[in-house]
PDB file of N, CA and C in Angstrom:
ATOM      1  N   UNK A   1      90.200 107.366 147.565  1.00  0.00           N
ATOM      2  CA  UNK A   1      89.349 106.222 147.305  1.00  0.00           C
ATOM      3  C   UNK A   1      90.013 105.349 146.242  1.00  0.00           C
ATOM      4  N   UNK A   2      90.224 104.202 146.473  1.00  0.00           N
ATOM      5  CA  UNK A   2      90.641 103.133 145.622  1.00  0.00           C
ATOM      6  C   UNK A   2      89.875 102.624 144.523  1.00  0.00           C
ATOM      7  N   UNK A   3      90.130 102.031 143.413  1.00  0.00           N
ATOM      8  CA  UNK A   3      89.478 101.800 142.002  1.00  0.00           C
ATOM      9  C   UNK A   3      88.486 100.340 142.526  1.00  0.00           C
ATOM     10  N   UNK A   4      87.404  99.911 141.893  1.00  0.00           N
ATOM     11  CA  UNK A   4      86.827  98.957 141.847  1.00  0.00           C
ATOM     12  C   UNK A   4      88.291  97.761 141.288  1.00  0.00           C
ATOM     13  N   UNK A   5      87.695  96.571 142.008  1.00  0.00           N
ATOM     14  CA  UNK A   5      88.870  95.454 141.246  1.00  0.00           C
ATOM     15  C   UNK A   5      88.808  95.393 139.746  1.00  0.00           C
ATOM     16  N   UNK A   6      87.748  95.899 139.309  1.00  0.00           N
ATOM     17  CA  UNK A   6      87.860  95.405 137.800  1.00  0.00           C
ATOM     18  C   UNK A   6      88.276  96.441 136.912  1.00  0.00           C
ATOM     19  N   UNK A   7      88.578  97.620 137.914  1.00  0.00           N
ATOM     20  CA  UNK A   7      89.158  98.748 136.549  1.00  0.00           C
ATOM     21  C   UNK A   7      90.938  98.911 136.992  1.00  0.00           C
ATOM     22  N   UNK A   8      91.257  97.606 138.092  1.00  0.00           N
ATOM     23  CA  UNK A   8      92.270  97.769 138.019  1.00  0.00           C
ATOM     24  C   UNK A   8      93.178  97.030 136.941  1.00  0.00           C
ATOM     25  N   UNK A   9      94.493  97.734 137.123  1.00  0.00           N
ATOM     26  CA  UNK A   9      95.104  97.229 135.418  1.00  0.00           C
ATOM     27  C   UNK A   9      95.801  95.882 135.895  1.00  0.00           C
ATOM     28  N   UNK A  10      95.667  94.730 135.168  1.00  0.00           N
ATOM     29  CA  UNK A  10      96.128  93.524 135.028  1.00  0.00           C
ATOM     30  C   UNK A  10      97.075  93.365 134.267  1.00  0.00           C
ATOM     31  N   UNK A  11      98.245  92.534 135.153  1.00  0.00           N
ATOM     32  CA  UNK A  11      99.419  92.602 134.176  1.00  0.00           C
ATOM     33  C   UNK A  11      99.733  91.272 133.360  1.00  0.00           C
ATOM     34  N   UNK A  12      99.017  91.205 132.561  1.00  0.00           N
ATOM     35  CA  UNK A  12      98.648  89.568 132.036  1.00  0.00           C
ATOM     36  C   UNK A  12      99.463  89.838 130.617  1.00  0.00           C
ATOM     37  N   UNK A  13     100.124  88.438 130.480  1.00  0.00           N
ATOM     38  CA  UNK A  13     101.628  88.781 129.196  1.00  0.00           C
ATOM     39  C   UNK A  13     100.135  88.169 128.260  1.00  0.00           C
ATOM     40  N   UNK A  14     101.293  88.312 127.274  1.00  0.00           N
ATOM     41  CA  UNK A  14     100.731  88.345 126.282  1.00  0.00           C
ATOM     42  C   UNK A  14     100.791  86.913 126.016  1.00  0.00           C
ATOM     43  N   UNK A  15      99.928  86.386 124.691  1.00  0.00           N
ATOM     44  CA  UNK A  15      99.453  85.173 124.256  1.00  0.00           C
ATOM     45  C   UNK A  15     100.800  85.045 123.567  1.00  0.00           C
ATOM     46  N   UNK A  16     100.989  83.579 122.853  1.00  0.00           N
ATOM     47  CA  UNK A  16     101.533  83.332 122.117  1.00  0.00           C
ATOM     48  C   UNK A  16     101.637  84.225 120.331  1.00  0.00           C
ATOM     49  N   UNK A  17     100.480  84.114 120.529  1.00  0.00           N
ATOM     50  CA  UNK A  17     100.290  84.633 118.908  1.00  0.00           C
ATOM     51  C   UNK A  17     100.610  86.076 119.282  1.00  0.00           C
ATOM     52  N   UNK A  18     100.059  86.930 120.256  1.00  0.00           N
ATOM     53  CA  UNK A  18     100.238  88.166 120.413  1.00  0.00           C
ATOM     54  C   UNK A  18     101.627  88.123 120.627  1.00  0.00           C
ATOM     55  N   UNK A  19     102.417  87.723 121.333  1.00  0.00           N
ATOM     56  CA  UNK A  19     103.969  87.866 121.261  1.00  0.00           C
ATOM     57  C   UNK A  19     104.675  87.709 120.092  1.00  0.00           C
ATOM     58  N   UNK A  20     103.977  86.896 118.981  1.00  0.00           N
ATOM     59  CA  UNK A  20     105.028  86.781 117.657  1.00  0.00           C
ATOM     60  C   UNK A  20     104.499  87.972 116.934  1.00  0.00           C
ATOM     61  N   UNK A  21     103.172  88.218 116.974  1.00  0.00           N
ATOM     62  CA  UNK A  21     102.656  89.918 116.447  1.00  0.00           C
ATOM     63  C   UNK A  21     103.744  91.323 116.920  1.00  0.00           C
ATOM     64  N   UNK A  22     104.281  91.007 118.209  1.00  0.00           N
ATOM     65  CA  UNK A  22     104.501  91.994 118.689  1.00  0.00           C
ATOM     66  C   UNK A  22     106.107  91.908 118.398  1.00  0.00           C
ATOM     67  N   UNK A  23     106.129  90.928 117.555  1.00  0.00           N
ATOM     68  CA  UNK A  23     107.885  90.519 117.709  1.00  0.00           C
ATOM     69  C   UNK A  23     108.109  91.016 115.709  1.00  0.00           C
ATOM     70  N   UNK A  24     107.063  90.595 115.277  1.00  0.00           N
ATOM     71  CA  UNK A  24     106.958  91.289 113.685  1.00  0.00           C
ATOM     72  C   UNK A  24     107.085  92.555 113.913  1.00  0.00           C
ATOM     73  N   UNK A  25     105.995  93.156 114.779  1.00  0.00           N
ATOM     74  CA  UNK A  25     106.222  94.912 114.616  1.00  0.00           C
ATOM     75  C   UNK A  25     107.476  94.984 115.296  1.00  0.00           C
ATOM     76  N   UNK A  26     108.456  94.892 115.890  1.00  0.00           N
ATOM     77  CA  UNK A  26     109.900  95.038 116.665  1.00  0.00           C
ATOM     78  C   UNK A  26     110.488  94.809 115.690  1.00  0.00           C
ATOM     79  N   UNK A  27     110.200  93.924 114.569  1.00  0.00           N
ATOM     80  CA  UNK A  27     111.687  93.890 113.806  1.00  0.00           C
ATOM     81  C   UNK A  27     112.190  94.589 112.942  1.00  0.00           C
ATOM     82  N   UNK A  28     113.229  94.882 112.261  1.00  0.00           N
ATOM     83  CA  UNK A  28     113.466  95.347 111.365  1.00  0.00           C
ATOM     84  C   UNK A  28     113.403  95.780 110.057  1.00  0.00           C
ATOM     85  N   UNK A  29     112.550  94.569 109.577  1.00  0.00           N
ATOM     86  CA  UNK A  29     112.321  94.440 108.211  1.00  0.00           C
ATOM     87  C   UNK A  29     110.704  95.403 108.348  1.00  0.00           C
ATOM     88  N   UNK A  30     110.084  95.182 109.646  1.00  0.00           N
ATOM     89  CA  UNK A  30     108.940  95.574 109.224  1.00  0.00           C
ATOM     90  C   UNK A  30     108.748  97.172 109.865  1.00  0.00           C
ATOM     91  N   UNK A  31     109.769  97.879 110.496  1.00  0.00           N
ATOM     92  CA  UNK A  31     110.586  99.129 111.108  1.00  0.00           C
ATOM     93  C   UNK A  31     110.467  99.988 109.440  1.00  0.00           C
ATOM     94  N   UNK A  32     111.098  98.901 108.544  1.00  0.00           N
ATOM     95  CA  UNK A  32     112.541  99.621 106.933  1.00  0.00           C
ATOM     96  C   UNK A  32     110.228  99.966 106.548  1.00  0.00           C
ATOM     97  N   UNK A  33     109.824  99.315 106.759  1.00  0.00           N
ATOM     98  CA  UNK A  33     108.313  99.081 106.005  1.00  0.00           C
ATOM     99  C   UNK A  33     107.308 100.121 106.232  1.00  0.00           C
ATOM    100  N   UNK A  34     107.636 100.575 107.502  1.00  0.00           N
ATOM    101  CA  UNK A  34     106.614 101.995 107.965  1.00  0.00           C
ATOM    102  C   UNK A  34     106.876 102.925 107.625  1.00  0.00           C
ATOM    103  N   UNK A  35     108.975 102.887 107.403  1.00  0.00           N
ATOM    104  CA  UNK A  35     109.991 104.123 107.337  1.00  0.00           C
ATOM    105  C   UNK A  35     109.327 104.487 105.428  1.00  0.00           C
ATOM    106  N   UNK A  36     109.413 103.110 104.916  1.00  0.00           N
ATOM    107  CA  UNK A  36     109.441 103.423 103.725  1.00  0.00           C
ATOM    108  C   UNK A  36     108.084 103.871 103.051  1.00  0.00           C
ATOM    109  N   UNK A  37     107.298 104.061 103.872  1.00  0.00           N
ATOM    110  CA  UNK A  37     105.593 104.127 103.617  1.00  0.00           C
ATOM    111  C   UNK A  37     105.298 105.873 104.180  1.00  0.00           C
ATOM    112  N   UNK A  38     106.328 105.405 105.287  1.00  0.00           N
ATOM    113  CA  UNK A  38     105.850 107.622 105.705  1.00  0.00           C
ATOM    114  C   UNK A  38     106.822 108.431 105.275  1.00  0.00           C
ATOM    115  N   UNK A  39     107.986 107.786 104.822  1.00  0.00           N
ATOM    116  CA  UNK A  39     108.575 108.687 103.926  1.00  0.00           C
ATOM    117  C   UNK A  39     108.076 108.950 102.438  1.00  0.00           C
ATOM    118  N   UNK A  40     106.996 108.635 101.785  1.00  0.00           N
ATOM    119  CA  UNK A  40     106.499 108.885 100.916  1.00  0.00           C
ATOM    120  C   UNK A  40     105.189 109.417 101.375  1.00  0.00           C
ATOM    121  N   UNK A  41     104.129 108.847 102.115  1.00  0.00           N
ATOM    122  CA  UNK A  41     103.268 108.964 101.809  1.00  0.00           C
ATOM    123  C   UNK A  41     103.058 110.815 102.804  1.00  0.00           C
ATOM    124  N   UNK A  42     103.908 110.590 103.565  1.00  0.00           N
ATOM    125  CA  UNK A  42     103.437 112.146 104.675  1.00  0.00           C
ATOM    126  C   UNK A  42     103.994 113.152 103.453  1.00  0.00           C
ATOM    127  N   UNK A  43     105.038 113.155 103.103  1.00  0.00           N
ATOM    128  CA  UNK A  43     105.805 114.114 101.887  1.00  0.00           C
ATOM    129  C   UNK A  43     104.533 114.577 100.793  1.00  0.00           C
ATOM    130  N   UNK A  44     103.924 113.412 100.054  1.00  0.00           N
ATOM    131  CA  UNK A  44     102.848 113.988  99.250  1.00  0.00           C
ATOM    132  C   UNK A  44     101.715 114.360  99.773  1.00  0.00           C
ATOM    133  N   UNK A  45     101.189 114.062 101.084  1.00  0.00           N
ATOM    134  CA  UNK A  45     100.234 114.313 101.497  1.00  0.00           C
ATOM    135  C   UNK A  45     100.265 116.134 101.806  1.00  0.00           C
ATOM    136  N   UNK A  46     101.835 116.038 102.398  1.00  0.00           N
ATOM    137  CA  UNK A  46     101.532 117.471 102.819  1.00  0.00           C
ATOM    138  C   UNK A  46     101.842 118.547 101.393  1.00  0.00           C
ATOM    139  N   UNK A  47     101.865 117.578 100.471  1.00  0.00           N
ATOM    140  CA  UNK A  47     102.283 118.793  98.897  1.00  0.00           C
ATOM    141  C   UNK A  47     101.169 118.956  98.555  1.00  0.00           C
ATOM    142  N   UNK A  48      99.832 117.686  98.665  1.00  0.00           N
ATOM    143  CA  UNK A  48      98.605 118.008  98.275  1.00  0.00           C
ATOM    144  C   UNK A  48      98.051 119.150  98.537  1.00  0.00           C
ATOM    145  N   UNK A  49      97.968 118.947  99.915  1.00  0.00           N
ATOM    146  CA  UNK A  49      97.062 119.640 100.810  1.00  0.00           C
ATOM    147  C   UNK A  49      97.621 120.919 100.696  1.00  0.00           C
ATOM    148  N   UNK A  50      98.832 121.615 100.403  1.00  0.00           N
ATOM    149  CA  UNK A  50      99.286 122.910 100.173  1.00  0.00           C
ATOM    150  C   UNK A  50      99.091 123.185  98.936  1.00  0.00           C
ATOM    151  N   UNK A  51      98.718 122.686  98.325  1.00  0.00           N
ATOM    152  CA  UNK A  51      97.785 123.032  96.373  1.00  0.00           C
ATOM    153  C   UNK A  51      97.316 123.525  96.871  1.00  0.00           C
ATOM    154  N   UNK A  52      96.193 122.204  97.265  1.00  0.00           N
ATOM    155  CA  UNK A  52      94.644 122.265  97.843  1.00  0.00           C
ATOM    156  C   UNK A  52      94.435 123.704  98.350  1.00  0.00           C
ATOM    157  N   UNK A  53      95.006 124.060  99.382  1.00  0.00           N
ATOM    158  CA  UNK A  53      94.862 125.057 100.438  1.00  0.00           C
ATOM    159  C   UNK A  53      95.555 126.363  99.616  1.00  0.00           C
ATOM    160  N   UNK A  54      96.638 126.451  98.906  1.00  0.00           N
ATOM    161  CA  UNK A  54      96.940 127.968  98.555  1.00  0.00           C
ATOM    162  C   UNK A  54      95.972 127.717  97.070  1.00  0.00           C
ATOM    163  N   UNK A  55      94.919 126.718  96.716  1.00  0.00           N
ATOM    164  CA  UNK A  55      93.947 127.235  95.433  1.00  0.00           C
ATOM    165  C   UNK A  55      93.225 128.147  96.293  1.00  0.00           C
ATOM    166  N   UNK A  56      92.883 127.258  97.569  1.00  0.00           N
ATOM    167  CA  UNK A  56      91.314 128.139  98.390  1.00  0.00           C
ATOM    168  C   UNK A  56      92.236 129.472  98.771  1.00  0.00           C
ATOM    169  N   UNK A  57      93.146 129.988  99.229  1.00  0.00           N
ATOM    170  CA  UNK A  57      93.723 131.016  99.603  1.00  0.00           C
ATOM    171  C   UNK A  57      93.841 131.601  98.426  1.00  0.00           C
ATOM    172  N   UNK A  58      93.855 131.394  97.767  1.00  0.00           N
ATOM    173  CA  UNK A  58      94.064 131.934  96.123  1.00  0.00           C
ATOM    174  C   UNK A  58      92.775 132.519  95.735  1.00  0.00           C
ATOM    175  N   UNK A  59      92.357 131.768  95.760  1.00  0.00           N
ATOM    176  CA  UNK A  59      90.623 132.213  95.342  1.00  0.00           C
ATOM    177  C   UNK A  59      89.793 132.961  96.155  1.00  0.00           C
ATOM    178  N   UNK A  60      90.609 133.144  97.416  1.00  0.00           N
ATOM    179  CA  UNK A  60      89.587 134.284  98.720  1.00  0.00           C
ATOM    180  C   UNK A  60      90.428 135.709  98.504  1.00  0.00           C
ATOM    181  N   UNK A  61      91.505 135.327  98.143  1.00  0.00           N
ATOM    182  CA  UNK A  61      92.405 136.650  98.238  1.00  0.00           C
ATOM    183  C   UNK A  61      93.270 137.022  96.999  1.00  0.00           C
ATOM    184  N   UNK A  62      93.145 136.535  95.987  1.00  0.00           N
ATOM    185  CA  UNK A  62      93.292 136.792  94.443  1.00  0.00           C
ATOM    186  C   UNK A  62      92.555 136.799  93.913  1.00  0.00           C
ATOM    187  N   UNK A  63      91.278 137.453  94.148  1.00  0.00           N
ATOM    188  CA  UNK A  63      90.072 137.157  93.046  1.00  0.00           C
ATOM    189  C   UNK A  63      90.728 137.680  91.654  1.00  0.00           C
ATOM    190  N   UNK A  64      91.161 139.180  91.758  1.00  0.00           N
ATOM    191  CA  UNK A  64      91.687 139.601  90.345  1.00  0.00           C
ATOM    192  C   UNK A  64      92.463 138.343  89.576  1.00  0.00           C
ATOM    193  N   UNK A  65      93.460 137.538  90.231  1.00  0.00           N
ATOM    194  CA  UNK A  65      94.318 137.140  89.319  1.00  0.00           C
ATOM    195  C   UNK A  65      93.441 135.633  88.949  1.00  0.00           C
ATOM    196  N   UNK A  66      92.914 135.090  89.900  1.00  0.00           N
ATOM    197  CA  UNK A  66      92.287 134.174  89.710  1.00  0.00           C
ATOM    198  C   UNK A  66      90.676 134.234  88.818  1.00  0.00           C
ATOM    199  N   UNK A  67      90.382 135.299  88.483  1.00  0.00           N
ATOM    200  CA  UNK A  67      89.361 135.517  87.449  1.00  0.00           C
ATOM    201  C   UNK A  67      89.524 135.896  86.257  1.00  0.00           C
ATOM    202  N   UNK A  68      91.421 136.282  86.160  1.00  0.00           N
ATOM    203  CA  UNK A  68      91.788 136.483  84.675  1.00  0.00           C
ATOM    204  C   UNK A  68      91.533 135.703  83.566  1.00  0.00           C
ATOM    205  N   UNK A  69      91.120 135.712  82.790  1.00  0.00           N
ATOM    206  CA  UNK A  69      90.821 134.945  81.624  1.00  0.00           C
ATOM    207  C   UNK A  69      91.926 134.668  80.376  1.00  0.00           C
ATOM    208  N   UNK A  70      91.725 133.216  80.260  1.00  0.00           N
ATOM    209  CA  UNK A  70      93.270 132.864  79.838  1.00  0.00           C
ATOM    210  C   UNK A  70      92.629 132.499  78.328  1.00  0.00           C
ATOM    211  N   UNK A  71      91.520 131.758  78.054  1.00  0.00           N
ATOM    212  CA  UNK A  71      91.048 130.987  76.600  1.00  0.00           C
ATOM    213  C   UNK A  71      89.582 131.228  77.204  1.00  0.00           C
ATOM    214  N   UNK A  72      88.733 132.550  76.098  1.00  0.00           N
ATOM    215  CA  UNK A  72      87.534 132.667  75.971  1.00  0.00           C
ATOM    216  C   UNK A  72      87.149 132.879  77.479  1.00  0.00           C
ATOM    217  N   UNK A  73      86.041 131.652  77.761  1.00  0.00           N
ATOM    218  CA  UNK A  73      85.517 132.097  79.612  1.00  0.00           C
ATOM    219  C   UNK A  73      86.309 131.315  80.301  1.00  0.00           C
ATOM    220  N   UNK A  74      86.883 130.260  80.558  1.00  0.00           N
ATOM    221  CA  UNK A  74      88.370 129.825  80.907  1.00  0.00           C
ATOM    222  C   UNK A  74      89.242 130.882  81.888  1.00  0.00           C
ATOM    223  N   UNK A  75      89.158 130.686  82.760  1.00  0.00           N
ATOM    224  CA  UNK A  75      89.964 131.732  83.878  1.00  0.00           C
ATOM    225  C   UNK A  75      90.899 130.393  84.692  1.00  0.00           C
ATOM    226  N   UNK A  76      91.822 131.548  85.239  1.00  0.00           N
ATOM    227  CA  UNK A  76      92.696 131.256  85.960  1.00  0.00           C
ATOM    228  C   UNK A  76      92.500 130.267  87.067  1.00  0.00           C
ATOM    229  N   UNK A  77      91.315 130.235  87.902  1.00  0.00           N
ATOM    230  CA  UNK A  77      91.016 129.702  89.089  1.00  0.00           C
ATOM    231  C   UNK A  77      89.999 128.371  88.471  1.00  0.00           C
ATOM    232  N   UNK A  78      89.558 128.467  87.124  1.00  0.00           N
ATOM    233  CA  UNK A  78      88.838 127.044  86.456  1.00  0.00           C
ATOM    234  C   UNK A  78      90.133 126.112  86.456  1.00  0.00           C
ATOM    235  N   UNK A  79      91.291 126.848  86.050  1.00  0.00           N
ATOM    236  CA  UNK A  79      92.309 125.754  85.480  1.00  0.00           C
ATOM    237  C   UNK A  79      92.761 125.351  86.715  1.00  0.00           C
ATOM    238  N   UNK A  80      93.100 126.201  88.201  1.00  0.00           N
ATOM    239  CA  UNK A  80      93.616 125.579  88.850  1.00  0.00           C
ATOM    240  C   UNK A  80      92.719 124.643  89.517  1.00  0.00           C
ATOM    241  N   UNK A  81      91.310 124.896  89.502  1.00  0.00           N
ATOM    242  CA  UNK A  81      90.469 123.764  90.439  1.00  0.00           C
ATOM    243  C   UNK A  81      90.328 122.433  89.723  1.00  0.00           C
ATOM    244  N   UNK A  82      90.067 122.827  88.107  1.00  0.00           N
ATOM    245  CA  UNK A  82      90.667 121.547  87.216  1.00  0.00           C
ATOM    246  C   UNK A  82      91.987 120.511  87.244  1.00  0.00           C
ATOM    247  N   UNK A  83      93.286 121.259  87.890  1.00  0.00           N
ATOM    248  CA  UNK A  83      94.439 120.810  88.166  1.00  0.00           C
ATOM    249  C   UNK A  83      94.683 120.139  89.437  1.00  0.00           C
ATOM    250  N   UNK A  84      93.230 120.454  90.672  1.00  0.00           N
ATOM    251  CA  UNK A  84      92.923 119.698  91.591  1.00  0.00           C
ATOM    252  C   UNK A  84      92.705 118.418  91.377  1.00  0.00           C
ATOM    253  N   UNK A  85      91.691 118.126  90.613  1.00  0.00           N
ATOM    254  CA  UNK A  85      91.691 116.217  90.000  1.00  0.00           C
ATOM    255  C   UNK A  85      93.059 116.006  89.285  1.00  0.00           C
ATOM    256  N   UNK A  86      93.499 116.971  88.301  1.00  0.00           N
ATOM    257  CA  UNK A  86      94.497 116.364  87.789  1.00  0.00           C
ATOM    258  C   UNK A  86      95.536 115.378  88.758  1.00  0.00           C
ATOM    259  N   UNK A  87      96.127 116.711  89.719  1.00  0.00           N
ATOM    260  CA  UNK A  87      96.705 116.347  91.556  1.00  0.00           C
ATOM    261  C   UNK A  87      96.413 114.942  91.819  1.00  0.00           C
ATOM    262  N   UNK A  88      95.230 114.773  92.229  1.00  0.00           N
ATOM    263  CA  UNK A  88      95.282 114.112  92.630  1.00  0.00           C
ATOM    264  C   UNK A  88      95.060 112.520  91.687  1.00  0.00           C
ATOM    265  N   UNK A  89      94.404 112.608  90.972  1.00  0.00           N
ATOM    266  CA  UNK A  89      95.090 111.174  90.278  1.00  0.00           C
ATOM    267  C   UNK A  89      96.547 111.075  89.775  1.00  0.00           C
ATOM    268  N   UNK A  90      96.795 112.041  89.824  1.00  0.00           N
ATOM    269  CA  UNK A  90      98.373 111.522  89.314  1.00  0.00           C
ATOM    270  C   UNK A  90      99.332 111.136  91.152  1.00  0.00           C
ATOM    271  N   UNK A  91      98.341 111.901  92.276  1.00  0.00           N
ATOM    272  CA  UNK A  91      99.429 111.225  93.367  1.00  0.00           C
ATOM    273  C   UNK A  91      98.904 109.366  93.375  1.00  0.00           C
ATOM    274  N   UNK A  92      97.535 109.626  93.137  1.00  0.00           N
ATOM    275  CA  UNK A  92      97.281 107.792  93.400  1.00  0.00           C
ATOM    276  C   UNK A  92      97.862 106.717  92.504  1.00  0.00           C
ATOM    277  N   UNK A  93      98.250 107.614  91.038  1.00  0.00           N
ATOM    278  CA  UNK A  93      98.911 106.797  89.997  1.00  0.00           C
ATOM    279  C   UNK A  93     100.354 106.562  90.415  1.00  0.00           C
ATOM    280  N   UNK A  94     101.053 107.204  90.769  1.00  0.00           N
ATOM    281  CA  UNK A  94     102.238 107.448  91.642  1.00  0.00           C
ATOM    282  C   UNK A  94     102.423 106.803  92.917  1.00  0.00           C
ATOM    283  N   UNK A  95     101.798 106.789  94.056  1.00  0.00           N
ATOM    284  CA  UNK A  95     101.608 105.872  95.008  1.00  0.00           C
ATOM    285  C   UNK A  95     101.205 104.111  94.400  1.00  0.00           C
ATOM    286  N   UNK A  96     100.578 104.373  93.571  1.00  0.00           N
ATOM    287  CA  UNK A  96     100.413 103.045  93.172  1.00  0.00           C
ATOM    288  C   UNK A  96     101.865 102.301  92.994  1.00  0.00           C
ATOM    289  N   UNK A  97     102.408 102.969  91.972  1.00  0.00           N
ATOM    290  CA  UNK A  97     103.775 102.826  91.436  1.00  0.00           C
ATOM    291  C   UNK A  97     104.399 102.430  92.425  1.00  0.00           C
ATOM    292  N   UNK A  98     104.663 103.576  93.421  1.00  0.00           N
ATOM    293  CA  UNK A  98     105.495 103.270  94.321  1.00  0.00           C
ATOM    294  C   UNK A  98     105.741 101.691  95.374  1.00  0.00           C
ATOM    295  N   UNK A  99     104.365 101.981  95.738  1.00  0.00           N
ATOM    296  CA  UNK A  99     103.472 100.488  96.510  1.00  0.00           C
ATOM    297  C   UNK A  99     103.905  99.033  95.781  1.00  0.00           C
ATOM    298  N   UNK A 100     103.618  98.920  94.529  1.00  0.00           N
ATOM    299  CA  UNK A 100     104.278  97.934  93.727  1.00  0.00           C
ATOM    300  C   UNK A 100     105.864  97.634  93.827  1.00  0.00           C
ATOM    301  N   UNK A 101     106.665  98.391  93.944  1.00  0.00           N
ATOM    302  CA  UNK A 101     107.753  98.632  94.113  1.00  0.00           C
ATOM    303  C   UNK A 101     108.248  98.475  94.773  1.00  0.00           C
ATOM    304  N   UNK A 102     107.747  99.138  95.747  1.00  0.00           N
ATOM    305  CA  UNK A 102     108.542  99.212  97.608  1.00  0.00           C
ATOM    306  C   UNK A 102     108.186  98.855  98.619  1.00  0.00           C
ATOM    307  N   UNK A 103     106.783  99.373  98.396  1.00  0.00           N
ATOM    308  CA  UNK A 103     106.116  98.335  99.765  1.00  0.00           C
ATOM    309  C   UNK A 103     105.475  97.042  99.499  1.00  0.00           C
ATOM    310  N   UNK A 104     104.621  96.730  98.983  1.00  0.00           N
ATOM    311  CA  UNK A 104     104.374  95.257  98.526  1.00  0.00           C
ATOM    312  C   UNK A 104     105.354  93.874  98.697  1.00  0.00           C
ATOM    313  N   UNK A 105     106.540  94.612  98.098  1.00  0.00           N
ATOM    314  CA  UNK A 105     107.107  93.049  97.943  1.00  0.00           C
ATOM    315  C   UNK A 105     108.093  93.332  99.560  1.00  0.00           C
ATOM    316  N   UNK A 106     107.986  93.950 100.086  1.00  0.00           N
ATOM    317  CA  UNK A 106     108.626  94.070 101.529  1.00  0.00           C
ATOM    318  C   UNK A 106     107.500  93.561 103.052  1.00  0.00           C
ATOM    319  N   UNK A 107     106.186  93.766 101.689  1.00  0.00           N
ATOM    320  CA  UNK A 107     105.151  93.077 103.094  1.00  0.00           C
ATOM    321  C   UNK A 107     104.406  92.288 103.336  1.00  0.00           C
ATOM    322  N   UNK A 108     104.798  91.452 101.413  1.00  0.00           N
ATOM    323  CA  UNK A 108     104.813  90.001 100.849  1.00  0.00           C
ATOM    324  C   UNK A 108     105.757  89.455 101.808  1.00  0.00           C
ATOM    325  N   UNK A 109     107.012  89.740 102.258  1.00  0.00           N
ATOM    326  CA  UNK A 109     107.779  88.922 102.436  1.00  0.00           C
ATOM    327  C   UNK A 109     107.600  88.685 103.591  1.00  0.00           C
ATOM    328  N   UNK A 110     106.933  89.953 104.694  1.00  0.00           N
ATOM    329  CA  UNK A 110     106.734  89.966 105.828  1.00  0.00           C
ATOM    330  C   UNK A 110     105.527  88.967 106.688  1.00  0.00           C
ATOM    331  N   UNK A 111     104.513  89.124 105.371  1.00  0.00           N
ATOM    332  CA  UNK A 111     103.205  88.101 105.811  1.00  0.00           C
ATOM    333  C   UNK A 111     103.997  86.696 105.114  1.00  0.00           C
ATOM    334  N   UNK A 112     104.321  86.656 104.020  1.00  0.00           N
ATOM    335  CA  UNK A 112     105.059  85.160 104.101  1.00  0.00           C
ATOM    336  C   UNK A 112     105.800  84.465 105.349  1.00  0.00           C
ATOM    337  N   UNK A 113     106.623  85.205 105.791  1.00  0.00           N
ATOM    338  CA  UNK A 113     107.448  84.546 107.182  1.00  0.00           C
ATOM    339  C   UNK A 113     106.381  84.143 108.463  1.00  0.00           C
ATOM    340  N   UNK A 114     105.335  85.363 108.386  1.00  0.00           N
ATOM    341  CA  UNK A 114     104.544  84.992 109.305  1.00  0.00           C
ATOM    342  C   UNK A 114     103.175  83.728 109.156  1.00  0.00           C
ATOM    343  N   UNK A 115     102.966  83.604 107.863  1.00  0.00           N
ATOM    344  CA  UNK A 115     102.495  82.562 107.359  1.00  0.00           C
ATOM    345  C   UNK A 115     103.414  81.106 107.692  1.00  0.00           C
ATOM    346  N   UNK A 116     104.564  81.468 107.544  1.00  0.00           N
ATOM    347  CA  UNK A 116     105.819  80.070 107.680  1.00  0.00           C
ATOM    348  C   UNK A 116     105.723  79.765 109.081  1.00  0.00           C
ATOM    349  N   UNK A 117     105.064  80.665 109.751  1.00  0.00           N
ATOM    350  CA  UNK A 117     105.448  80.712 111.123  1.00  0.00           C
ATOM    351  C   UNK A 117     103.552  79.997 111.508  1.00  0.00           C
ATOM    352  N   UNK A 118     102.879  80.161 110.839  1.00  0.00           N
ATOM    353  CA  UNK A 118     101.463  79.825 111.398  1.00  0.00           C
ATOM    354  C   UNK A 118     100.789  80.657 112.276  1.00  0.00           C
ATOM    355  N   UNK A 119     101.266  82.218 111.632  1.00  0.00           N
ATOM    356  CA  UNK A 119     100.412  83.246 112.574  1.00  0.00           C
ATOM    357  C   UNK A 119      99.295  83.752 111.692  1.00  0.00           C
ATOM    358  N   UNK A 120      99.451  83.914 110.083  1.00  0.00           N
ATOM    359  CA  UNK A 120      98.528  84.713 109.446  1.00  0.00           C
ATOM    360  C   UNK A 120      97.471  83.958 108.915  1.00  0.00           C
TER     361      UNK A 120
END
């Protein structure tokens, strides 16, 4: 049995504006822009999340070491769930950094051209 006409696929090009969209993501400059965004951002994501995950593995299956007491009632597994916020504001203080640095002025330059161009 054949599809209704309207769920068949239409091969209709693209608009003007959609072709210079599609010609930004093809290029190079904006290729160096994704490279330079998942080479940072997948790297810390997956360092987080392996804290994150060997605290909780830590804490299901080290109770002894993780209930040792380091200063008064202060244990082992307070400091590391405390070192969880630490983690993570210091990756957003750090990404920030980075963003200022590397990606920003690479995607300033990218919406500028496309601004020059009368797409954005």
């Amino acid at each position: 049995m054949s599809k209704p006409a309207e769920y068949e696929q239409a091969s209709v090009p693209p608009t003007d504006r959609e072709a210079a969209y599609l010609r930004v993501l093809a290029s190079p400059e904006f290729q160096e822009l994704r490279h330079k965004y998942r080479s940072w951002v997948i790297p810390a994501t997956i360092a987080g999340l392996t804290f994150y995950f060997v605290y909780v593995f830590m804490s299901t299956y080290a109770v002894d070491f993780m209930s040792q007491k380091v200063i008064g009632n202060v244990n082992v597994g307070l400091i590391f769930g405390l070192l969880q916020f630490v983690a993570t504001f210091a990756v957003t203080m750090a990404y920030v950094r980075y963003a200022d640095r590397e990606l920003d002025p690479r995607s300033s330059k990218i919406r500028d051209e496309m601004e020059a161009e009368g797409l954005a």
